[in-house]
C-alpha atoms as a PDB file:
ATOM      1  CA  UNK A   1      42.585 -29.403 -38.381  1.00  0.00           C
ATOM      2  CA  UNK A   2      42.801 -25.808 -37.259  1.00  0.00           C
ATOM      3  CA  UNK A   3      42.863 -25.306 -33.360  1.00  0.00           C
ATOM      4  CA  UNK A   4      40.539 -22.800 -32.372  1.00  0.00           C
ATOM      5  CA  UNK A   5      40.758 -20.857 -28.895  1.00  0.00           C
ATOM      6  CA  UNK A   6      37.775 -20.031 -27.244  1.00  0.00           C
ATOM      7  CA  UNK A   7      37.574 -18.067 -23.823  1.00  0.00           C
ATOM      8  CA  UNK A   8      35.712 -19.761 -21.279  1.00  0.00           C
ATOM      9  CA  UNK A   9      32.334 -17.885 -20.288  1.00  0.00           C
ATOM     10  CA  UNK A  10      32.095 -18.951 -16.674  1.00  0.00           C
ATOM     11  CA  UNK A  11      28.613 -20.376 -16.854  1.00  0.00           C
ATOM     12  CA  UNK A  12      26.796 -23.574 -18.171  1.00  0.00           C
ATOM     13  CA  UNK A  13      25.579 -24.055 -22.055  1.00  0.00           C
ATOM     14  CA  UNK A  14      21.610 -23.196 -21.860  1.00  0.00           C
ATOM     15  CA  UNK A  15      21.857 -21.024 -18.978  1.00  0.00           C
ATOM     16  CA  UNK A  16      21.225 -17.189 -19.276  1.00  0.00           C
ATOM     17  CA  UNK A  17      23.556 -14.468 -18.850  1.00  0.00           C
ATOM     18  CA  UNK A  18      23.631 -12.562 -14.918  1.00  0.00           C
ATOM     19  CA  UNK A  19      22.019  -9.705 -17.284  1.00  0.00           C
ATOM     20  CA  UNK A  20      19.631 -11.308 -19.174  1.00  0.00           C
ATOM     21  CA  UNK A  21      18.351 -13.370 -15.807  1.00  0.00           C
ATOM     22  CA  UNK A  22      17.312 -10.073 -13.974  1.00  0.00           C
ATOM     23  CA  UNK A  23      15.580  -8.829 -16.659  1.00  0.00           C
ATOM     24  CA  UNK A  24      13.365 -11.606 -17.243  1.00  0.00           C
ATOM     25  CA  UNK A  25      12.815 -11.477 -13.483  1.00  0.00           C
ATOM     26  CA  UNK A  26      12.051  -7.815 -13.893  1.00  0.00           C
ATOM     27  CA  UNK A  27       9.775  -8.644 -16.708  1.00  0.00           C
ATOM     28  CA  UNK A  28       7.985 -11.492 -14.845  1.00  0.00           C
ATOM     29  CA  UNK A  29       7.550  -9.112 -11.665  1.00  0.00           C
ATOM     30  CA  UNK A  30       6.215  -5.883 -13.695  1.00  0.00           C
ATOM     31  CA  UNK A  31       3.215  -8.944 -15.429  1.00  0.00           C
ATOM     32  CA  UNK A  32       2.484 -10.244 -11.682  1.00  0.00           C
ATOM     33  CA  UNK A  33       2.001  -6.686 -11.164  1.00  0.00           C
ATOM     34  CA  UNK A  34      -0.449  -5.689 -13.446  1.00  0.00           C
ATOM     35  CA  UNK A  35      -1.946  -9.389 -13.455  1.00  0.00           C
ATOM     36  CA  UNK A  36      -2.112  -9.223  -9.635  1.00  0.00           C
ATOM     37  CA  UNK A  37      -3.575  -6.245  -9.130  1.00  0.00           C
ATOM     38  CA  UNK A  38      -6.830  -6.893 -12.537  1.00  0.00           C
ATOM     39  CA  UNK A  39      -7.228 -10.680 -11.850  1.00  0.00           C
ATOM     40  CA  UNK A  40      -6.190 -11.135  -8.218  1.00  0.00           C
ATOM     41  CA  UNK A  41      -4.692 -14.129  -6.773  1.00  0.00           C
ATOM     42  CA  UNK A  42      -6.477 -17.161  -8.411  1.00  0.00           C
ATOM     43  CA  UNK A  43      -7.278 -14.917 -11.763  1.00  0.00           C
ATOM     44  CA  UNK A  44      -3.821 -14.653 -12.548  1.00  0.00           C
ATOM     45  CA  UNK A  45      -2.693 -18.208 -13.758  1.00  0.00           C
ATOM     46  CA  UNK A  46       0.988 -19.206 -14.278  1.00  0.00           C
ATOM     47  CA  UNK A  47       0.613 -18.948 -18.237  1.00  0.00           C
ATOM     48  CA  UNK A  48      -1.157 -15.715 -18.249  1.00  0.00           C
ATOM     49  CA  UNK A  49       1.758 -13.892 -15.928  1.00  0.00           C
ATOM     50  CA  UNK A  50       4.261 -15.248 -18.193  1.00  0.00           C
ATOM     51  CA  UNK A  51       2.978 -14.598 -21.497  1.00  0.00           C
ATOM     52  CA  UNK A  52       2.770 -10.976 -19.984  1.00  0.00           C
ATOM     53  CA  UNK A  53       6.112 -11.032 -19.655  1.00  0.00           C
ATOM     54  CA  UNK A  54       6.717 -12.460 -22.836  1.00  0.00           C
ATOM     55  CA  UNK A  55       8.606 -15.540 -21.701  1.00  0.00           C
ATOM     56  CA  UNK A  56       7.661 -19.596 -20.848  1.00  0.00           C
ATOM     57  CA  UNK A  57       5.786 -20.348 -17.987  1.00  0.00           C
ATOM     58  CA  UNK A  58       8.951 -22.391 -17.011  1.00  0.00           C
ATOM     59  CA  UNK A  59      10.408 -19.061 -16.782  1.00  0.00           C
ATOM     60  CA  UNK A  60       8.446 -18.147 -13.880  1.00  0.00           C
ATOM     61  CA  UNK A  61       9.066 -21.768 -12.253  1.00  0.00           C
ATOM     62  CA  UNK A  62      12.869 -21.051 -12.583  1.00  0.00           C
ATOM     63  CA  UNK A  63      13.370 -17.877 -11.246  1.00  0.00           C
ATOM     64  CA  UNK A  64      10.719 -17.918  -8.218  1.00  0.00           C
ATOM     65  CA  UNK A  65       9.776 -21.929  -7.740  1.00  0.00           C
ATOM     66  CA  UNK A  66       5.905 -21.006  -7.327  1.00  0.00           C
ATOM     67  CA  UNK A  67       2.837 -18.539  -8.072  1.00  0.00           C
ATOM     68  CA  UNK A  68       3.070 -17.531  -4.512  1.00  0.00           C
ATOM     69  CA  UNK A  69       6.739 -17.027  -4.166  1.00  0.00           C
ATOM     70  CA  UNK A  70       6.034 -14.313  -6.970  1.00  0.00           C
ATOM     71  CA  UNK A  71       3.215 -13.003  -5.490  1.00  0.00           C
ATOM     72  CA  UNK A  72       4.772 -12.451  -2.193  1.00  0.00           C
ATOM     73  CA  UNK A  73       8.127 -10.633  -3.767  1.00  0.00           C
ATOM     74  CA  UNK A  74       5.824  -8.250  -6.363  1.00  0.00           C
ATOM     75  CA  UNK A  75       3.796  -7.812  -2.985  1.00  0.00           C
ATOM     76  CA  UNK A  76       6.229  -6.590  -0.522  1.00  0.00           C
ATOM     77  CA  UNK A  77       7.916  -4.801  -3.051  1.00  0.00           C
ATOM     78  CA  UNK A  78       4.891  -2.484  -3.929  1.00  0.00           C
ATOM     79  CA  UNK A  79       4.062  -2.369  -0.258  1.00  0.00           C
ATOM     80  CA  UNK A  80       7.474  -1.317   0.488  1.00  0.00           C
ATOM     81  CA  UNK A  81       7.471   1.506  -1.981  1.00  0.00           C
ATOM     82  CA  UNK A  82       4.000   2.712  -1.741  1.00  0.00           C
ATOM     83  CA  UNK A  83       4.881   3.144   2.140  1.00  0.00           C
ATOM     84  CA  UNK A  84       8.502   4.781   1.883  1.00  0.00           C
ATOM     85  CA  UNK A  85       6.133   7.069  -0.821  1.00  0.00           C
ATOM     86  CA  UNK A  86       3.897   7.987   1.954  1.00  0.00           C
ATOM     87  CA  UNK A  87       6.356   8.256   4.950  1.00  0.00           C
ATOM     88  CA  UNK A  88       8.238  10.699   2.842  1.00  0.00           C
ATOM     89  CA  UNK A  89       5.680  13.300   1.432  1.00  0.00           C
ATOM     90  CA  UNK A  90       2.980  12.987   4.317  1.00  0.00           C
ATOM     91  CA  UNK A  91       5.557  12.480   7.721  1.00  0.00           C
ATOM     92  CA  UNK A  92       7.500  15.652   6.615  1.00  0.00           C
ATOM     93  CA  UNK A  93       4.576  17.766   7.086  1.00  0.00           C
ATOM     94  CA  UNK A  94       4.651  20.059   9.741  1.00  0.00           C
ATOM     95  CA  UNK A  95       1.049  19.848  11.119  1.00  0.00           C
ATOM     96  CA  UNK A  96      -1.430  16.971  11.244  1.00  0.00           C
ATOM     97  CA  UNK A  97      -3.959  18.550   9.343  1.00  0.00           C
ATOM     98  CA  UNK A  98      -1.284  19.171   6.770  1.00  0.00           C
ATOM     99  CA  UNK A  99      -0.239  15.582   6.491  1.00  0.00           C
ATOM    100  CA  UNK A 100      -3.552  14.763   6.278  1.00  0.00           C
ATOM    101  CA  UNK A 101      -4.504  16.987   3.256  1.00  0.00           C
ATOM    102  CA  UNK A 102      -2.121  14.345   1.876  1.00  0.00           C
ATOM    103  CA  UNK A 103      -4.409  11.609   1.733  1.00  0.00           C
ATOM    104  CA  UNK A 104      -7.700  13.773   2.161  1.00  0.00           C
ATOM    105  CA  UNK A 105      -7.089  15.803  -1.023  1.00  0.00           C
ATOM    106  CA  UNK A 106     -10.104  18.582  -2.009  1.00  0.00           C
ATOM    107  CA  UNK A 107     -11.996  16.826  -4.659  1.00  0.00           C
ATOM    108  CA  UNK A 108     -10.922  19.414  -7.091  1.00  0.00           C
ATOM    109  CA  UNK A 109      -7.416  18.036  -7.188  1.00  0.00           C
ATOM    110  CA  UNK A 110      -7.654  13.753  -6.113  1.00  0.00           C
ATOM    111  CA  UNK A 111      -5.026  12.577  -6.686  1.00  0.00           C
ATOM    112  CA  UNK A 112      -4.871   8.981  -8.602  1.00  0.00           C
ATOM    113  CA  UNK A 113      -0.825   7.351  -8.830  1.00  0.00           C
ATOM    114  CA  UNK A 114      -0.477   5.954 -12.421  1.00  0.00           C
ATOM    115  CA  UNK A 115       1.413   2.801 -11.845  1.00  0.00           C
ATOM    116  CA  UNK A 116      -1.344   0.817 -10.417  1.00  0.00           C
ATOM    117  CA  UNK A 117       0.526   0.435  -6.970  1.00  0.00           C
ATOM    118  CA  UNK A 118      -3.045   1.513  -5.087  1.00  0.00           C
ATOM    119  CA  UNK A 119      -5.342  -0.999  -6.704  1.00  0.00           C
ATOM    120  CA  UNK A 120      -2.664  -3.686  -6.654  1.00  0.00           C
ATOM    121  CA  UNK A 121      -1.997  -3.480  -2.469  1.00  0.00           C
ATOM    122  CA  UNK A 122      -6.240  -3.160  -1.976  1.00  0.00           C
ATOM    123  CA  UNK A 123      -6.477  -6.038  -4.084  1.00  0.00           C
ATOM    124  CA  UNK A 124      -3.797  -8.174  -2.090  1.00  0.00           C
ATOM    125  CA  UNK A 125      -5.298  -6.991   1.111  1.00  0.00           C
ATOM    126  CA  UNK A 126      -8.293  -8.834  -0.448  1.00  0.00           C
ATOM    127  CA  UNK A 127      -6.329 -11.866  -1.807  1.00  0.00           C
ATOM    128  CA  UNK A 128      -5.182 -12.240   1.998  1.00  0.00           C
ATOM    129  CA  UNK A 129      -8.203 -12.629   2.943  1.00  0.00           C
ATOM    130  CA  UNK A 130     -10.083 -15.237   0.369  1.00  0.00           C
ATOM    131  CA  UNK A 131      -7.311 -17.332   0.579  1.00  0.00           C
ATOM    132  CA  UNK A 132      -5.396 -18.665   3.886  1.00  0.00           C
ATOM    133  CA  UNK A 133      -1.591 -19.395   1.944  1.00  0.00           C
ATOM    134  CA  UNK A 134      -1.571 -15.827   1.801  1.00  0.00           C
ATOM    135  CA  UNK A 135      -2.500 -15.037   5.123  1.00  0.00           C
ATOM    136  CA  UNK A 136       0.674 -14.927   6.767  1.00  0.00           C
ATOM    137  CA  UNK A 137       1.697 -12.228   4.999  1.00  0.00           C
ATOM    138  CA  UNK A 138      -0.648  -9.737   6.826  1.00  0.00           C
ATOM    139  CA  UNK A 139       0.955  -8.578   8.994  1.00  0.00           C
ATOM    140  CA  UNK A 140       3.670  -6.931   6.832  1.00  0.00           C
ATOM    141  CA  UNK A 141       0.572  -4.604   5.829  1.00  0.00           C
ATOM    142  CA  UNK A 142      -0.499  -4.173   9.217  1.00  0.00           C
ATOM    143  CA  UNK A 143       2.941  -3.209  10.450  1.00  0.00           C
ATOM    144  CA  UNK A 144       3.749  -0.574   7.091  1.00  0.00           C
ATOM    145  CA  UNK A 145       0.224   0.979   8.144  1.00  0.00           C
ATOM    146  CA  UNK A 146       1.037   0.858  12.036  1.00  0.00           C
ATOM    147  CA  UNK A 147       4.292   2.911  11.152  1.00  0.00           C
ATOM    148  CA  UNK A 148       2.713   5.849   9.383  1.00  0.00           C
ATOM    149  CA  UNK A 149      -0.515   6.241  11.510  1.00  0.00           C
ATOM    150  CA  UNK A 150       1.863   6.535  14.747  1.00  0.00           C
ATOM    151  CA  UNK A 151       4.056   8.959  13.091  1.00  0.00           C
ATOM    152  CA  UNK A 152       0.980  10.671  11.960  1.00  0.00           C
ATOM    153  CA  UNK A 153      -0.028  10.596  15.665  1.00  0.00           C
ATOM    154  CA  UNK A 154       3.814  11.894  16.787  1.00  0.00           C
ATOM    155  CA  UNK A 155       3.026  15.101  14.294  1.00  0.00           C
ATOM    156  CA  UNK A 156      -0.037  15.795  15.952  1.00  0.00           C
ATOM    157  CA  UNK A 157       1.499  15.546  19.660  1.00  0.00           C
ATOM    158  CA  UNK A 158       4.591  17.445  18.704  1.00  0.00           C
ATOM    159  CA  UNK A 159       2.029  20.320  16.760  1.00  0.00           C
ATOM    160  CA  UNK A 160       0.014  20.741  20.233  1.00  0.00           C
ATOM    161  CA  UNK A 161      -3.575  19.262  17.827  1.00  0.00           C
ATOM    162  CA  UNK A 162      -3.470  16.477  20.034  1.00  0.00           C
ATOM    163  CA  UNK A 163      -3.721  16.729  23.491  1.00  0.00           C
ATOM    164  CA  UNK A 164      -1.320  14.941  25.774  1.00  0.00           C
ATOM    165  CA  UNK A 165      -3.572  13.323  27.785  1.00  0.00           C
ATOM    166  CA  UNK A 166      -5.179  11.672  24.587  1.00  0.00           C
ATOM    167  CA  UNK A 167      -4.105   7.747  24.343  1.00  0.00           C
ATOM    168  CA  UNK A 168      -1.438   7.164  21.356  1.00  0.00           C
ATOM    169  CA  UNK A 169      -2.659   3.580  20.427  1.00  0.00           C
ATOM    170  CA  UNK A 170      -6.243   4.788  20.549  1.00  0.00           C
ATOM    171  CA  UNK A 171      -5.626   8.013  18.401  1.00  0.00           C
ATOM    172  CA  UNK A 172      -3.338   6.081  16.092  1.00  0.00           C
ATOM    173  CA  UNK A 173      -6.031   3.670  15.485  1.00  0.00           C
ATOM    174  CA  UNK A 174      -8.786   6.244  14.997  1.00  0.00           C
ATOM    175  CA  UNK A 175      -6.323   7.612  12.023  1.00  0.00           C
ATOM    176  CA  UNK A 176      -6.150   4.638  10.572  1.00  0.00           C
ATOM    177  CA  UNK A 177      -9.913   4.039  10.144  1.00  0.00           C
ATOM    178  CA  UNK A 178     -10.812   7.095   8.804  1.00  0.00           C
ATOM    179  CA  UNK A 179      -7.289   7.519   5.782  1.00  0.00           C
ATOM    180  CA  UNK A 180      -7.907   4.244   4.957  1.00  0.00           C
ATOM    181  CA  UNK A 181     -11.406   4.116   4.704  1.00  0.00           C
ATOM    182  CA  UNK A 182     -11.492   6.916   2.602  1.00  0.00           C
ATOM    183  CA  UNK A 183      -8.998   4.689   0.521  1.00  0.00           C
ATOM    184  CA  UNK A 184     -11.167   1.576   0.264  1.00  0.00           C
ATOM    185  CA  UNK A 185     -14.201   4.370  -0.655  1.00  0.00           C
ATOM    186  CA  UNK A 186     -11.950   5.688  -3.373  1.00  0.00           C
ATOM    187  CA  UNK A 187     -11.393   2.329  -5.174  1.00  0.00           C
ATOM    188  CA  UNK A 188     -14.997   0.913  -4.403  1.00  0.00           C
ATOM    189  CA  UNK A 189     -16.878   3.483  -5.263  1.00  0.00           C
ATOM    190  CA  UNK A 190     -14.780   6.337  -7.462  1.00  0.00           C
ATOM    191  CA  UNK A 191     -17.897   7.981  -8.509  1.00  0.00           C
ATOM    192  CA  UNK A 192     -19.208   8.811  -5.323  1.00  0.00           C
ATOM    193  CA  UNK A 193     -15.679   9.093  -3.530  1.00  0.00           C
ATOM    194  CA  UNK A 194     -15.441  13.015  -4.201  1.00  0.00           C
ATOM    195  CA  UNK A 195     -18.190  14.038  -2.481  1.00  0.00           C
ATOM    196  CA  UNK A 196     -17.962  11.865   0.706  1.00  0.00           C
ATOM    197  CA  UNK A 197     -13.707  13.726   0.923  1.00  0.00           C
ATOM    198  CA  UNK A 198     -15.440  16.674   0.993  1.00  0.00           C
ATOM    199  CA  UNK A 199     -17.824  15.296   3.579  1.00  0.00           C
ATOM    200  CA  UNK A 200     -14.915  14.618   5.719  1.00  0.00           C
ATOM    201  CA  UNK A 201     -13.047  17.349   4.935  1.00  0.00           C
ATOM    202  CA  UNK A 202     -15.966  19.774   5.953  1.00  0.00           C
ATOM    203  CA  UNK A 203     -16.020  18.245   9.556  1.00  0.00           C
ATOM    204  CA  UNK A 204     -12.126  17.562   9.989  1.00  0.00           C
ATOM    205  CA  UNK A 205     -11.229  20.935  11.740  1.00  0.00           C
ATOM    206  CA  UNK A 206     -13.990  20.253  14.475  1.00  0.00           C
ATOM    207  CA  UNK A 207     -12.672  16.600  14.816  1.00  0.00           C
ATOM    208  CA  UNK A 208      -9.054  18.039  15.535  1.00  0.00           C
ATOM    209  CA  UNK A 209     -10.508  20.441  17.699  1.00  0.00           C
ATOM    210  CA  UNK A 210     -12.165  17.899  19.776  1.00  0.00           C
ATOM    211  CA  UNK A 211      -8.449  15.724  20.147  1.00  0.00           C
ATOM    212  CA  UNK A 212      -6.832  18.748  20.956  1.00  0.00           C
ATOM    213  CA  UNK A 213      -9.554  19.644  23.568  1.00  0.00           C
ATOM    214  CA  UNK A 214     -10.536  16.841  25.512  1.00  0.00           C
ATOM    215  CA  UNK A 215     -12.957  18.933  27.481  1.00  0.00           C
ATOM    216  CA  UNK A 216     -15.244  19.515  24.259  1.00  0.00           C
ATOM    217  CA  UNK A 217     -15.671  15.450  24.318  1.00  0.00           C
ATOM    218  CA  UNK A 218     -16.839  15.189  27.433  1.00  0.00           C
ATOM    219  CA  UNK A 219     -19.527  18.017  26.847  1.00  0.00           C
ATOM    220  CA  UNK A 220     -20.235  15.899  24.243  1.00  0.00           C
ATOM    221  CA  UNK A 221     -20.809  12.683  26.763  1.00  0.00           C
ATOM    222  CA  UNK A 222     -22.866  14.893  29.128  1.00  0.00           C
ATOM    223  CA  UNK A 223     -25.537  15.965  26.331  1.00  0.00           C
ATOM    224  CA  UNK A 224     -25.799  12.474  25.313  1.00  0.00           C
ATOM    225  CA  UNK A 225     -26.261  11.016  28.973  1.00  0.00           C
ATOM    226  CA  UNK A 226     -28.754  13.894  29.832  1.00  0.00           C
ATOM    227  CA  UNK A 227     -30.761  13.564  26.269  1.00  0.00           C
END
């Protein structure tokens, strides 16, 4: 009998390659994604993520133990991109009008990102909500949002639009309300979101002017009291 030599491949029969592992994890992750983000949480089953991905639903099992350990990793992923995304176009900005001509385009020109990351975060914020295993992860979303709005806030110190004797936490919230309502307008109601931007857009410059000028707020208080 011939003695063959064979070189020893450093893992066990059955299991896949280093390579061919990430990629299925890759593939799995990029089907939660779109799955995630059409079906939400309780829409997208086990079997429909995987056949997605073109792979078992043992697949899925094997590489992240449950449905929610996937969900969690494809969310803070997208969360963690979308963010760096807006931290790096919108906090370079050297005014905070400018930076916020990044989220409150001109209808003209909306701007709509093609890889689904928009829909997919709104529709885990709503996932978070309906379902209390995913709860805990709110606050990752809270935090992401907390750091942009108070940079926002920092540009608008640092540009002299917001006056110094304005609260942070209080303007920082304010912020907040109004980008990401405009957000939640955009993907509720896309027909009707171009016209209520250039609603807000039309009365932005006097809201600045009224942070900036905290004297023109209290005029404001005055007429109401005396009316």
């Amino acid at each position: 009998m011939n003695s063959r030599s064979f070189q020893h491949s450093g893992r066990r029969p059955g299991r896949p390659r280093a390579g061919e592992a990430d990629d299925v994890r890759g593939k799995l992750k990029e089907s939660a994604h779109r799955c995630f983000g059409v079906y939400g949480y309780e829409g997208a089953s086990v079997a429909r993520i995987a056949n997605g991905a073109g792979v078992a639903p043992t697949a899925l099992y094997h590489h992240f133990g449950t449905k929610e350990s996937l969900w969690e990793e494809t969310f803070l992923d997208s969360l963690n991109s979308a963010y760096s995304r807006i931290e790096e176009l919108m906090l370079s900005r050297p005014t905070l009008i400018d930076a916020l001509d990044y989220f409150l385009p001109q209808p003209s020109h909306v701007a709509v990102p093609t890889d689904g990351s928009r829909e997919f975060l709104i529709r885990c914020a709503a996932d978070m909500r309906a379902f209390p295993e995913l709860a805990k992860y709110r606050h990752h979303r809270s935090n992401a949002q907390l750091r942009v709005f108070r940079g926002l806030t920092d540009i608008g110190y640092r540009s002299g639009e917001i006056h110094p004797s304005r609260d942070p936490e209080s303007v920082t919230e304010l912020l907040r309300t109004i980008v990401m309502g405009v957000l939640w307008e955009r993907y509720t109601h896309p027909d009707q979101a171009s016209e209520r931007i250039a609603t807000i857009n039309s009365i932005l410059p006097e809201f600045l002017e009224v942070l900036a000028q905290p004297e023109r707020a209290t005029a404001v208080r005055r007429r109401r009291r005396a009316g």
